[in-house]
PDB file of N, CA and C in Angstrom:
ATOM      1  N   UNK A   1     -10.725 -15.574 -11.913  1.00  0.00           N
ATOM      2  CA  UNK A   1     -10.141 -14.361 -11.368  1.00  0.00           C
ATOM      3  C   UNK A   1     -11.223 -13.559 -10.654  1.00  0.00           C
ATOM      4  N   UNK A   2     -10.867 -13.015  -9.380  1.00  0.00           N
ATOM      5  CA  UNK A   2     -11.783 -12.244  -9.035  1.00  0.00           C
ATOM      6  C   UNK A   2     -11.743 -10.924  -9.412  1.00  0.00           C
ATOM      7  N   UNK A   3     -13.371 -10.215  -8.953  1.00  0.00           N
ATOM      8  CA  UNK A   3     -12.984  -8.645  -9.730  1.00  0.00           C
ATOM      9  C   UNK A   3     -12.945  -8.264  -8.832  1.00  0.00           C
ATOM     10  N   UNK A   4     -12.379  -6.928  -9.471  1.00  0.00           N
ATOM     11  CA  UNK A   4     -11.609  -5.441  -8.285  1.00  0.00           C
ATOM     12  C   UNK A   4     -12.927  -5.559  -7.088  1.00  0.00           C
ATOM     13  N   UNK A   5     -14.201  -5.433  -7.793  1.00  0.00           N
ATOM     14  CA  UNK A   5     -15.028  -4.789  -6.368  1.00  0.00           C
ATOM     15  C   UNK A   5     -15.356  -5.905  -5.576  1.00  0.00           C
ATOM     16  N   UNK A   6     -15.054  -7.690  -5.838  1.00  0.00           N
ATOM     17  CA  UNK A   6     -14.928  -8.352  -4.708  1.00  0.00           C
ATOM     18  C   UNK A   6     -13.837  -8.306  -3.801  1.00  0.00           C
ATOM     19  N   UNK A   7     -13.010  -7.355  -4.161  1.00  0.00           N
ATOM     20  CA  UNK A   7     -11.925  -7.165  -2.732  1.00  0.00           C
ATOM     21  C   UNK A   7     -12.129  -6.090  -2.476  1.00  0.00           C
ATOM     22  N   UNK A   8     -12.608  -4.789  -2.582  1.00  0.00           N
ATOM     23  CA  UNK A   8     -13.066  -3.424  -2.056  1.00  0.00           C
ATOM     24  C   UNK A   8     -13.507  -3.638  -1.049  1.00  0.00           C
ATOM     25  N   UNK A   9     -13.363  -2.749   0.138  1.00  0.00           N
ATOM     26  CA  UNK A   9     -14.231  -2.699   1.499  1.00  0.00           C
ATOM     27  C   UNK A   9     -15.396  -2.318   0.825  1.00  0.00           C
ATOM     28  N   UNK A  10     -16.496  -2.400   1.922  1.00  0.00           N
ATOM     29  CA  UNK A  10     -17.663  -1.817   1.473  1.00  0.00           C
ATOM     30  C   UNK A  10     -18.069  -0.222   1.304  1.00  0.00           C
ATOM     31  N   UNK A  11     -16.755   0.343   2.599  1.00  0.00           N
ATOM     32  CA  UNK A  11     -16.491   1.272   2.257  1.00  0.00           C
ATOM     33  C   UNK A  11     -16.219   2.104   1.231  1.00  0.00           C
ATOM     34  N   UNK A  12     -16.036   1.643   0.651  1.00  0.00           N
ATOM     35  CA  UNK A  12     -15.395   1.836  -0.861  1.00  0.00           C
ATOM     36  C   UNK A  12     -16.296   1.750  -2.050  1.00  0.00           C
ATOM     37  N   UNK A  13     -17.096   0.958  -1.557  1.00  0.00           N
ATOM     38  CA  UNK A  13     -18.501   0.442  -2.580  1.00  0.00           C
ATOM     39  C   UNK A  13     -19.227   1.533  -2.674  1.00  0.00           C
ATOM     40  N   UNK A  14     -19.771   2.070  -1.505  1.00  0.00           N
ATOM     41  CA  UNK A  14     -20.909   2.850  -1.286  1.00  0.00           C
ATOM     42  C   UNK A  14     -20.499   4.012  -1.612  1.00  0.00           C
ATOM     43  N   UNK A  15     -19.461   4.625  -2.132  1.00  0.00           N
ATOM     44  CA  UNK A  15     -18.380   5.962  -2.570  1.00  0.00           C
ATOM     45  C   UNK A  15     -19.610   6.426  -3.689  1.00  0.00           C
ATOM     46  N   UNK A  16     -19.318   7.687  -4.088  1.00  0.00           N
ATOM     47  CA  UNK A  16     -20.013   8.515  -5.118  1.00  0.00           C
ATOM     48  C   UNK A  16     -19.303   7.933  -5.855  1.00  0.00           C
ATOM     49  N   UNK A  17     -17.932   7.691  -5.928  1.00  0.00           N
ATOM     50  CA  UNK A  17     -17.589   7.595  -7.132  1.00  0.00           C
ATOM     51  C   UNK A  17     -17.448   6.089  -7.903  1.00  0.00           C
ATOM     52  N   UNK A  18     -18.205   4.933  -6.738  1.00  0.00           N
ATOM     53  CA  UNK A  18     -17.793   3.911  -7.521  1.00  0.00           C
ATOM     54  C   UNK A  18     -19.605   3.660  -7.836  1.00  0.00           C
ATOM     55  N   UNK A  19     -19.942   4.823  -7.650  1.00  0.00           N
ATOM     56  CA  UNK A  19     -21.874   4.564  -8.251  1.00  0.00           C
ATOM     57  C   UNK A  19     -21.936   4.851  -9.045  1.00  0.00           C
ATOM     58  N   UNK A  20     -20.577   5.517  -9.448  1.00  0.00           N
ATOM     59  CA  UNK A  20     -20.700   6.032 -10.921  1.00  0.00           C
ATOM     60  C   UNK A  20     -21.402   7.637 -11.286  1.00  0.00           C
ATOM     61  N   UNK A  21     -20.912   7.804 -10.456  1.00  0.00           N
ATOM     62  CA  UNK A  21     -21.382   9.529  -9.374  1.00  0.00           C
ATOM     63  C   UNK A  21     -20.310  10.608 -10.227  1.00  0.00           C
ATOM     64  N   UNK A  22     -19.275  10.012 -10.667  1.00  0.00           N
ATOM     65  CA  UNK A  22     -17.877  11.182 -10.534  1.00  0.00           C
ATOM     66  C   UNK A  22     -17.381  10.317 -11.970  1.00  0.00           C
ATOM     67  N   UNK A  23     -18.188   9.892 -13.149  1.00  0.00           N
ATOM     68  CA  UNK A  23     -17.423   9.407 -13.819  1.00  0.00           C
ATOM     69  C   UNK A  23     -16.048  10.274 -14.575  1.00  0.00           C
ATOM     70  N   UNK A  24     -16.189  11.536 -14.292  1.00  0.00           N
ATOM     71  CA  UNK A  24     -15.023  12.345 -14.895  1.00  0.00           C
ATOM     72  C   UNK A  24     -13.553  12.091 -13.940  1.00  0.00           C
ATOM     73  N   UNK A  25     -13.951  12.035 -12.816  1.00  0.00           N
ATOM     74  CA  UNK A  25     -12.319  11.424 -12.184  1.00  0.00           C
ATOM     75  C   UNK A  25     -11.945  10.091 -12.067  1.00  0.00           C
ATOM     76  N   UNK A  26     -12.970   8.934 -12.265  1.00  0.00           N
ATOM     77  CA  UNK A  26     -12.610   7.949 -11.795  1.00  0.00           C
ATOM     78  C   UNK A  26     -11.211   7.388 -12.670  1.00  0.00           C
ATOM     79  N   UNK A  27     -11.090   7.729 -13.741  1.00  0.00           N
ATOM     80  CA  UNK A  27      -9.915   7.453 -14.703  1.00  0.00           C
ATOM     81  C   UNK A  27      -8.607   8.069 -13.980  1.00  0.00           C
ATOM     82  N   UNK A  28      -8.421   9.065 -13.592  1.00  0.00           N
ATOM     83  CA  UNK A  28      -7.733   9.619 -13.137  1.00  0.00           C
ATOM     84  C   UNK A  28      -6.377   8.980 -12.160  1.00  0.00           C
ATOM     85  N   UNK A  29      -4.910   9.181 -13.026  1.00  0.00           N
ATOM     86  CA  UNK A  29      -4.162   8.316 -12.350  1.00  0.00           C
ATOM     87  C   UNK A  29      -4.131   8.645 -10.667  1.00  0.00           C
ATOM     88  N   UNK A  30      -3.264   7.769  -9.627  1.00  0.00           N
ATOM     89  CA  UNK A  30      -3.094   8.773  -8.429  1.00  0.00           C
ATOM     90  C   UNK A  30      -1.900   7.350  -8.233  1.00  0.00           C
ATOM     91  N   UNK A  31      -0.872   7.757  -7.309  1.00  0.00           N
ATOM     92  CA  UNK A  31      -0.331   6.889  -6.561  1.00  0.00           C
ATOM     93  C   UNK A  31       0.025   6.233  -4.968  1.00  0.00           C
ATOM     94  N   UNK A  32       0.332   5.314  -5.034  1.00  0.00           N
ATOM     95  CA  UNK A  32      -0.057   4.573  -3.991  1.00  0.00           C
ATOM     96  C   UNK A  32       1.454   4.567  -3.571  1.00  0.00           C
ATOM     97  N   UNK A  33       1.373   4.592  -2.185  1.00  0.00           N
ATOM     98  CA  UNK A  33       2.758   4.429  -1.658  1.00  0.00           C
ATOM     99  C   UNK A  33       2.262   3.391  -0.017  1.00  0.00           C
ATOM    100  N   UNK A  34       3.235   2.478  -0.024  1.00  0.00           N
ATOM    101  CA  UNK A  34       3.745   2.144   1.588  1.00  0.00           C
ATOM    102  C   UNK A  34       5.077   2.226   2.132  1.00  0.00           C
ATOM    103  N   UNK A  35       4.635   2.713   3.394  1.00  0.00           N
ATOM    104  CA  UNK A  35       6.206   2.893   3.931  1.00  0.00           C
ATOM    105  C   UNK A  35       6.547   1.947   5.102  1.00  0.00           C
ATOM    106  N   UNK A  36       7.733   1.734   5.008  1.00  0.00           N
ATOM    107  CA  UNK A  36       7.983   0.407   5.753  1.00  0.00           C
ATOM    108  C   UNK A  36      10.050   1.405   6.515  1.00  0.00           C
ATOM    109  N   UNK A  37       9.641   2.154   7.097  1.00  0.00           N
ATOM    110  CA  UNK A  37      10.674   2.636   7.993  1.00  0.00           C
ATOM    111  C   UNK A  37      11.835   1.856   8.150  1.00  0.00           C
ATOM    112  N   UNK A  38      12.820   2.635   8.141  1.00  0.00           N
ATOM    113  CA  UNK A  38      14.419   2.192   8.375  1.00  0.00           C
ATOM    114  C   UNK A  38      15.101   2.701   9.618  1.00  0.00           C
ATOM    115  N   UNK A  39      14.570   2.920  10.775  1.00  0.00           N
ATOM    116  CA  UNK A  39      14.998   4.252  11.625  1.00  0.00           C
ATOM    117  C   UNK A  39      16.755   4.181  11.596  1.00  0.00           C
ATOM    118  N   UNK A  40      17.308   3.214  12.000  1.00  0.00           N
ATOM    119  CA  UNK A  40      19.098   2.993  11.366  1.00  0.00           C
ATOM    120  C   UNK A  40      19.273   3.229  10.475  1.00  0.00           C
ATOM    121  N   UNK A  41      19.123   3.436   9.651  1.00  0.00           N
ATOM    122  CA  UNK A  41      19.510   3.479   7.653  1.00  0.00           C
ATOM    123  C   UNK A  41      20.587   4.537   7.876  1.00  0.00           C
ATOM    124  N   UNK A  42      21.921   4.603   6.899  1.00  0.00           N
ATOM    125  CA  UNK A  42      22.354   5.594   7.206  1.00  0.00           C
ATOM    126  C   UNK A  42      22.968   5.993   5.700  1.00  0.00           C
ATOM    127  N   UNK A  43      23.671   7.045   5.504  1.00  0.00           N
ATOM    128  CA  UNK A  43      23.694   7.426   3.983  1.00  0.00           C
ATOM    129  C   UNK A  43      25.151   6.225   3.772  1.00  0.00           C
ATOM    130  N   UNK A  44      26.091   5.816   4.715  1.00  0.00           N
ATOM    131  CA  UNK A  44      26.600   4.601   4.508  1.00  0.00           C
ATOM    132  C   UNK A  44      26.255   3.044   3.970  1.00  0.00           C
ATOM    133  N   UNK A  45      25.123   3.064   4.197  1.00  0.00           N
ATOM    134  CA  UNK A  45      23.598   1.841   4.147  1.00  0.00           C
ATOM    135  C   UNK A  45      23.669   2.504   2.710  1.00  0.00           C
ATOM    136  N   UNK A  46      23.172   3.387   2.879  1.00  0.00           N
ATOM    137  CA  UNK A  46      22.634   3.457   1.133  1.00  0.00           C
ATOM    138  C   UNK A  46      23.732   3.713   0.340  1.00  0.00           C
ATOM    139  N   UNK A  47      25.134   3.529   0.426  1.00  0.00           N
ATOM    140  CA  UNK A  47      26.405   3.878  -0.167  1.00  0.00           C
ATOM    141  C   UNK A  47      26.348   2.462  -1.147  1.00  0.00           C
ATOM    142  N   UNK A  48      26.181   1.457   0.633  1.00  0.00           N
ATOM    143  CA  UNK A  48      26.984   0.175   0.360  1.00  0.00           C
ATOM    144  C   UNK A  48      25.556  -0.882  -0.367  1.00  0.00           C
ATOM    145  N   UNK A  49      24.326  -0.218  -1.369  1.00  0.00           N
ATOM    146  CA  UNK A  49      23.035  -0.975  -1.666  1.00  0.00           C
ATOM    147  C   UNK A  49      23.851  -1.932  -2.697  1.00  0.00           C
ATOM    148  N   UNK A  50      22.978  -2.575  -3.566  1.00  0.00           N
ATOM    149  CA  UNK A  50      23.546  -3.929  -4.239  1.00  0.00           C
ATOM    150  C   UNK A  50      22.621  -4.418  -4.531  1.00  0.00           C
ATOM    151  N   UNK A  51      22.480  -4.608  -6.032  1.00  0.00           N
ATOM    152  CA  UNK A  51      21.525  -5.598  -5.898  1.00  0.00           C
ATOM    153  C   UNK A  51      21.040  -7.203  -5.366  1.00  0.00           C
ATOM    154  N   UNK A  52      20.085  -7.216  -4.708  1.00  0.00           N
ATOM    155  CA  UNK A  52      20.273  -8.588  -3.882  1.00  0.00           C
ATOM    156  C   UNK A  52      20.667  -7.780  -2.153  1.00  0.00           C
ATOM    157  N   UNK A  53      20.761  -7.024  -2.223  1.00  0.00           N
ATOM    158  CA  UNK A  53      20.929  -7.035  -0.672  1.00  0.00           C
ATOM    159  C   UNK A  53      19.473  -6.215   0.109  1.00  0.00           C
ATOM    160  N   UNK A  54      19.359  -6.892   1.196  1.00  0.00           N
ATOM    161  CA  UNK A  54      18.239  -6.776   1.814  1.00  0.00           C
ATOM    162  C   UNK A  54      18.315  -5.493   2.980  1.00  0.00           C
ATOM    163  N   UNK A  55      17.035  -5.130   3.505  1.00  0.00           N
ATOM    164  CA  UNK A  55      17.155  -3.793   4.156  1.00  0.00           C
ATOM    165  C   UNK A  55      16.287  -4.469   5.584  1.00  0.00           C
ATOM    166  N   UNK A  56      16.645  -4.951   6.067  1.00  0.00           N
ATOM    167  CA  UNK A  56      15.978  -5.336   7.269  1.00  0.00           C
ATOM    168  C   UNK A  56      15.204  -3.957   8.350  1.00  0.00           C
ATOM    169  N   UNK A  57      14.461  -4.278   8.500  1.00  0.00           N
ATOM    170  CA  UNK A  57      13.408  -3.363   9.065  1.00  0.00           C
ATOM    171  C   UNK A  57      13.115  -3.904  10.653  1.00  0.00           C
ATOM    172  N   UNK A  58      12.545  -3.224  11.399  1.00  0.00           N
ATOM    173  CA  UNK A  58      12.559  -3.684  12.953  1.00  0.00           C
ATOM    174  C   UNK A  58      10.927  -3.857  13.149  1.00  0.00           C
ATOM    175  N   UNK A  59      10.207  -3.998  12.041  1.00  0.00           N
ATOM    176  CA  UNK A  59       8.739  -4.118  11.847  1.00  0.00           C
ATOM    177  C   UNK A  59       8.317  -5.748  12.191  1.00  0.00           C
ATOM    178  N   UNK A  60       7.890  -6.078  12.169  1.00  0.00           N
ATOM    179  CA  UNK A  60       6.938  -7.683  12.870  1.00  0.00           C
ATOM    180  C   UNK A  60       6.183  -8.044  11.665  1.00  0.00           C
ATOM    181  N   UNK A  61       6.802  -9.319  11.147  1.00  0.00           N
ATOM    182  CA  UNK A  61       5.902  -9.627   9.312  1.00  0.00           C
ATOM    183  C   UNK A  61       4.708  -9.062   9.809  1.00  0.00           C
ATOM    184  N   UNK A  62       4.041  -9.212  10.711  1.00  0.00           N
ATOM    185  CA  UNK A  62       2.479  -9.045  10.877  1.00  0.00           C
ATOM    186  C   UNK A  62       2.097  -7.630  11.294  1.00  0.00           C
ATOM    187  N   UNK A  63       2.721  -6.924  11.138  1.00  0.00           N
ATOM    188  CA  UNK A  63       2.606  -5.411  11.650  1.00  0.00           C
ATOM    189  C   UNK A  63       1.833  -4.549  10.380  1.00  0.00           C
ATOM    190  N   UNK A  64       1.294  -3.974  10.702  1.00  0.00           N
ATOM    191  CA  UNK A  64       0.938  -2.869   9.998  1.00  0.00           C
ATOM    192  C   UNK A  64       0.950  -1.699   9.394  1.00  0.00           C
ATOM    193  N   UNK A  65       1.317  -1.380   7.992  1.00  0.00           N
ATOM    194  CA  UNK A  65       2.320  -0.295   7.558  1.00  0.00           C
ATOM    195  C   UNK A  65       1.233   0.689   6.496  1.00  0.00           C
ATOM    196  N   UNK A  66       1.534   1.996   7.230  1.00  0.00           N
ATOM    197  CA  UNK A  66       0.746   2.982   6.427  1.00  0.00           C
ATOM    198  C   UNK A  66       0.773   3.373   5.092  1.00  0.00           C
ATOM    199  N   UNK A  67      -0.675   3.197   4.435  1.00  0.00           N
ATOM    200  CA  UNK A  67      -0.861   3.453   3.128  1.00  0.00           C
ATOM    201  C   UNK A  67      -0.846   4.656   2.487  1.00  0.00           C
ATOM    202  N   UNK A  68      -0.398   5.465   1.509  1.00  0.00           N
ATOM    203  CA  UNK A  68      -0.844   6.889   1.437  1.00  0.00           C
ATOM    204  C   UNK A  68      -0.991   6.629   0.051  1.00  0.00           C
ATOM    205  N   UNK A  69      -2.282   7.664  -0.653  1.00  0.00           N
ATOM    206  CA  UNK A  69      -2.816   8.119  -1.991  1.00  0.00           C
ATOM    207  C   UNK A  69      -1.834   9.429  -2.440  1.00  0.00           C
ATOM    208  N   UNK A  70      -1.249   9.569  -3.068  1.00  0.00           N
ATOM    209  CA  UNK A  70      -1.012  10.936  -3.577  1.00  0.00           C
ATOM    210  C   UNK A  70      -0.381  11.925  -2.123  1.00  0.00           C
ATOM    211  N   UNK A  71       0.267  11.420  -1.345  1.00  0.00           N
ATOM    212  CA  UNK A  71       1.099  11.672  -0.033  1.00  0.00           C
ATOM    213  C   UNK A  71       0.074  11.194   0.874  1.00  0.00           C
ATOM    214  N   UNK A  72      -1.524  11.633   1.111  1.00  0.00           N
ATOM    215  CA  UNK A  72      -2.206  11.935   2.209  1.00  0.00           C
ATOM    216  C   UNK A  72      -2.284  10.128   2.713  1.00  0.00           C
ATOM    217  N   UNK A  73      -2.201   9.835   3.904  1.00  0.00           N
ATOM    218  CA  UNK A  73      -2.719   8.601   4.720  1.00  0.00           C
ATOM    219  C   UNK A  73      -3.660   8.471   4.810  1.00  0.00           C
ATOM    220  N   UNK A  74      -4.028   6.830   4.239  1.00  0.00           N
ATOM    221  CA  UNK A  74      -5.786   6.568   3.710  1.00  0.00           C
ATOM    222  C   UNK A  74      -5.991   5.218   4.195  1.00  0.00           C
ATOM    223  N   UNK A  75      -4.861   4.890   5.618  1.00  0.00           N
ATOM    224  CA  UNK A  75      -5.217   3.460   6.080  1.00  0.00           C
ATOM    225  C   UNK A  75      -3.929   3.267   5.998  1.00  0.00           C
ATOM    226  N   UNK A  76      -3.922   1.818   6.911  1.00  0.00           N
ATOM    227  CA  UNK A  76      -2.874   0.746   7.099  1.00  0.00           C
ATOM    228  C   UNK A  76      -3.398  -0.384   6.128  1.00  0.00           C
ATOM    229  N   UNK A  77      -2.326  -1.118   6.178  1.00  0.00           N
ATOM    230  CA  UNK A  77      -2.592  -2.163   5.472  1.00  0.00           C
ATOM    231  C   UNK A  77      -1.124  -2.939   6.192  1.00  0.00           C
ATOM    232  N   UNK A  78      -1.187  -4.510   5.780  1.00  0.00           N
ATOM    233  CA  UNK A  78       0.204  -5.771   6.449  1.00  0.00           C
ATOM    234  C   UNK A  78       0.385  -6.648   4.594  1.00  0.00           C
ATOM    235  N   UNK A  79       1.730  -7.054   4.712  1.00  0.00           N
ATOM    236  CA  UNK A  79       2.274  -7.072   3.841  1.00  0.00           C
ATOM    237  C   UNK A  79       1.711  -8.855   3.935  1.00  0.00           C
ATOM    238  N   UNK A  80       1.324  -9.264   2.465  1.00  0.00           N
ATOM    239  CA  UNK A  80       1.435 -10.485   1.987  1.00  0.00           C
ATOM    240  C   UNK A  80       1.658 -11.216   0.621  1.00  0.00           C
ATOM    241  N   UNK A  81       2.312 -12.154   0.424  1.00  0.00           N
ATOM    242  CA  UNK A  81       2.598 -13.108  -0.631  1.00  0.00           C
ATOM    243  C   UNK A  81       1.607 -13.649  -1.651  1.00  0.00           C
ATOM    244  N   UNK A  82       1.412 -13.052  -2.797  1.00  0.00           N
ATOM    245  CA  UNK A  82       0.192 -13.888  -3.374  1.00  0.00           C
ATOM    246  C   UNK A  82       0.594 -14.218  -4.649  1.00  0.00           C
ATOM    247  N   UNK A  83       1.048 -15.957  -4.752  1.00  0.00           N
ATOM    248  CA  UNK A  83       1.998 -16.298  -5.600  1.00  0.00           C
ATOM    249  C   UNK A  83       3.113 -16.110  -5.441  1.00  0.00           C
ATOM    250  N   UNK A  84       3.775 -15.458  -6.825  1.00  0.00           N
ATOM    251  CA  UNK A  84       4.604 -14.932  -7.170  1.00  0.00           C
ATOM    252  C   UNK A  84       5.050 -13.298  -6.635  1.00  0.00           C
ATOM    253  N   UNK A  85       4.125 -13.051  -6.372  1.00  0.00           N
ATOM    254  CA  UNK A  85       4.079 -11.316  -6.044  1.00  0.00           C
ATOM    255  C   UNK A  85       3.788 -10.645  -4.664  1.00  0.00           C
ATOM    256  N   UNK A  86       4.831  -9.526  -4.271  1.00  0.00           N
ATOM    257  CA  UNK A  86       4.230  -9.110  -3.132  1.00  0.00           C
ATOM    258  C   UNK A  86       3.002  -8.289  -2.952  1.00  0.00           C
ATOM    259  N   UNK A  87       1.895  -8.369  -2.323  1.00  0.00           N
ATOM    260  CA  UNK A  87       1.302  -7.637  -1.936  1.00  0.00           C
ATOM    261  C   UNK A  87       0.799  -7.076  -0.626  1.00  0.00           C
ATOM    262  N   UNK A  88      -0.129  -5.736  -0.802  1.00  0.00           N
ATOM    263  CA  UNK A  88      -0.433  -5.453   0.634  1.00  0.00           C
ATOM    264  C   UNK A  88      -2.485  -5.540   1.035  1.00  0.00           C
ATOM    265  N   UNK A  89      -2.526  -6.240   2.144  1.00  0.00           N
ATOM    266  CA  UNK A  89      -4.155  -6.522   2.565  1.00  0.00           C
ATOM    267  C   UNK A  89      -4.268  -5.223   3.493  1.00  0.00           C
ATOM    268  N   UNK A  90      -5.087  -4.483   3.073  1.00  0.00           N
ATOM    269  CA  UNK A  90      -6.081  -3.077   3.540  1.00  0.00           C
ATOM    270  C   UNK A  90      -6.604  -3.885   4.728  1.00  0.00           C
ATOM    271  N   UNK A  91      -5.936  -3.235   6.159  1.00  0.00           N
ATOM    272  CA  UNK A  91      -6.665  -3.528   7.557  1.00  0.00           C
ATOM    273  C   UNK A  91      -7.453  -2.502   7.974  1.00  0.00           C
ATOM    274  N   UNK A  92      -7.137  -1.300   7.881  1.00  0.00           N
ATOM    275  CA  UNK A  92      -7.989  -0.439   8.542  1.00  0.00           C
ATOM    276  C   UNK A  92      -8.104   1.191   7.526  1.00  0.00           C
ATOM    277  N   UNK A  93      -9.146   1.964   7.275  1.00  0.00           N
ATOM    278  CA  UNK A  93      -8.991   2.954   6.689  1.00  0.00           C
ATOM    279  C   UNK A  93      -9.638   4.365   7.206  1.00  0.00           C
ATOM    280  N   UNK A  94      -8.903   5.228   7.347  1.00  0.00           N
ATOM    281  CA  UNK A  94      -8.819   6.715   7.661  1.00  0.00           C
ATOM    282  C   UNK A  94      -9.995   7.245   7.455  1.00  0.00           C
TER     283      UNK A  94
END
Protein backbone atom coordinates (compact mmCIF):
# COMPACT_ATOMS: atom_id res chain seq x y z
CA UNK A 1 0.00 0.00 0.00
CA UNK A 2 1.20 3.28 -0.63
CA UNK A 3 1.34 6.16 1.94
CA UNK A 4 -0.72 9.32 1.97
CA UNK A 5 2.54 11.50 1.35
CA UNK A 6 3.53 9.36 -1.80
CA UNK A 7 0.49 10.81 -3.53
CA UNK A 8 0.64 14.50 -2.07
CA UNK A 9 1.85 17.16 -4.51
CA UNK A 10 4.91 18.53 -3.35
CA UNK A 11 3.02 21.30 -2.77
CA UNK A 12 1.57 19.95 -0.07
CA UNK A 13 4.78 18.48 1.36
CA UNK A 14 6.56 21.61 1.91
CA UNK A 15 3.19 23.07 3.99
CA UNK A 16 3.87 24.19 7.72
CA UNK A 17 1.63 21.92 8.49
CA UNK A 18 2.78 18.69 7.09
CA UNK A 19 6.46 19.62 8.87
CA UNK A 20 4.73 19.25 11.61
CA UNK A 21 4.57 23.09 12.12
CA UNK A 22 0.67 23.21 13.18
CA UNK A 23 0.44 19.95 15.03
CA UNK A 24 -2.73 21.39 16.87
CA UNK A 25 -4.87 21.51 13.56
CA UNK A 26 -3.63 18.87 11.61
CA UNK A 27 -6.32 16.44 13.30
CA UNK A 28 -8.86 18.65 12.56
CA UNK A 29 -11.88 17.29 10.52
CA UNK A 30 -12.71 19.50 7.18
CA UNK A 31 -14.71 18.37 4.12
CA UNK A 32 -14.14 17.72 0.76
CA UNK A 33 -16.62 18.27 -1.88
CA UNK A 34 -16.69 17.86 -5.95
CA UNK A 35 -19.07 19.23 -8.09
CA UNK A 36 -19.96 17.76 -11.21
CA UNK A 37 -22.96 20.28 -12.60
CA UNK A 38 -26.41 19.40 -13.91
CA UNK A 39 -27.25 22.69 -15.80
CA UNK A 40 -30.87 20.73 -17.03
CA UNK A 41 -31.70 19.14 -13.72
CA UNK A 42 -35.03 20.13 -12.91
CA UNK A 43 -37.07 19.74 -9.55
CA UNK A 44 -39.06 17.11 -11.96
CA UNK A 45 -35.47 15.18 -12.36
CA UNK A 46 -35.22 15.16 -8.82
CA UNK A 47 -39.06 14.12 -8.29
CA UNK A 48 -38.58 11.20 -10.64
CA UNK A 49 -34.65 9.93 -8.65
CA UNK A 50 -34.56 6.04 -7.99
CA UNK A 51 -32.30 4.17 -6.96
CA UNK A 52 -30.14 2.95 -9.86
CA UNK A 53 -30.93 5.79 -11.98
CA UNK A 54 -28.21 7.80 -13.42
CA UNK A 55 -27.78 11.70 -13.76
CA UNK A 56 -25.98 12.25 -16.91
CA UNK A 57 -23.90 15.31 -16.96
CA UNK A 58 -22.68 17.21 -20.25
CA UNK A 59 -18.99 17.00 -18.73
CA UNK A 60 -16.22 14.89 -20.95
CA UNK A 61 -14.99 11.62 -18.64
CA UNK A 62 -11.74 13.56 -18.99
CA UNK A 63 -12.77 16.97 -17.93
CA UNK A 64 -11.98 18.56 -14.95
CA UNK A 65 -14.19 19.18 -11.92
CA UNK A 66 -13.65 21.63 -9.05
CA UNK A 67 -12.50 20.62 -5.68
CA UNK A 68 -13.57 22.61 -2.59
CA UNK A 69 -12.28 22.23 1.33
CA UNK A 70 -14.90 23.42 3.66
CA UNK A 71 -16.83 25.47 0.56
CA UNK A 72 -13.55 27.48 -0.54
CA UNK A 73 -11.96 26.09 -4.18
CA UNK A 74 -8.55 24.45 -3.67
CA UNK A 75 -8.08 22.97 -7.30
CA UNK A 76 -9.52 20.79 -9.96
CA UNK A 77 -9.14 17.47 -10.03
CA UNK A 78 -10.79 14.44 -13.17
CA UNK A 79 -12.64 11.61 -12.00
CA UNK A 80 -11.07 7.96 -11.89
CA UNK A 81 -11.70 4.20 -11.17
CA UNK A 82 -9.40 2.58 -8.71
CA UNK A 83 -10.67 -0.92 -8.35
CA UNK A 84 -13.67 -1.09 -6.89
CA UNK A 85 -14.04 2.61 -6.00
CA UNK A 86 -14.54 5.93 -7.45
CA UNK A 87 -12.02 8.33 -7.15
CA UNK A 88 -10.73 11.81 -7.94
CA UNK A 89 -6.71 12.62 -9.33
CA UNK A 90 -5.71 16.37 -8.10
CA UNK A 91 -4.70 18.18 -11.62
CA UNK A 92 -4.17 21.51 -10.70
CA UNK A 93 -4.27 23.58 -7.28
CA UNK A 94 -5.36 27.19 -6.34
Amino acid sequence: MTSPSATLPQTLLASPAAQGRWPAVEGLPCTVSVEVRLPRFTVRDLFRLHPGALLESEWAQSTNVPVRVNGQLIGWAEFEVLGENLAIRMTEFL
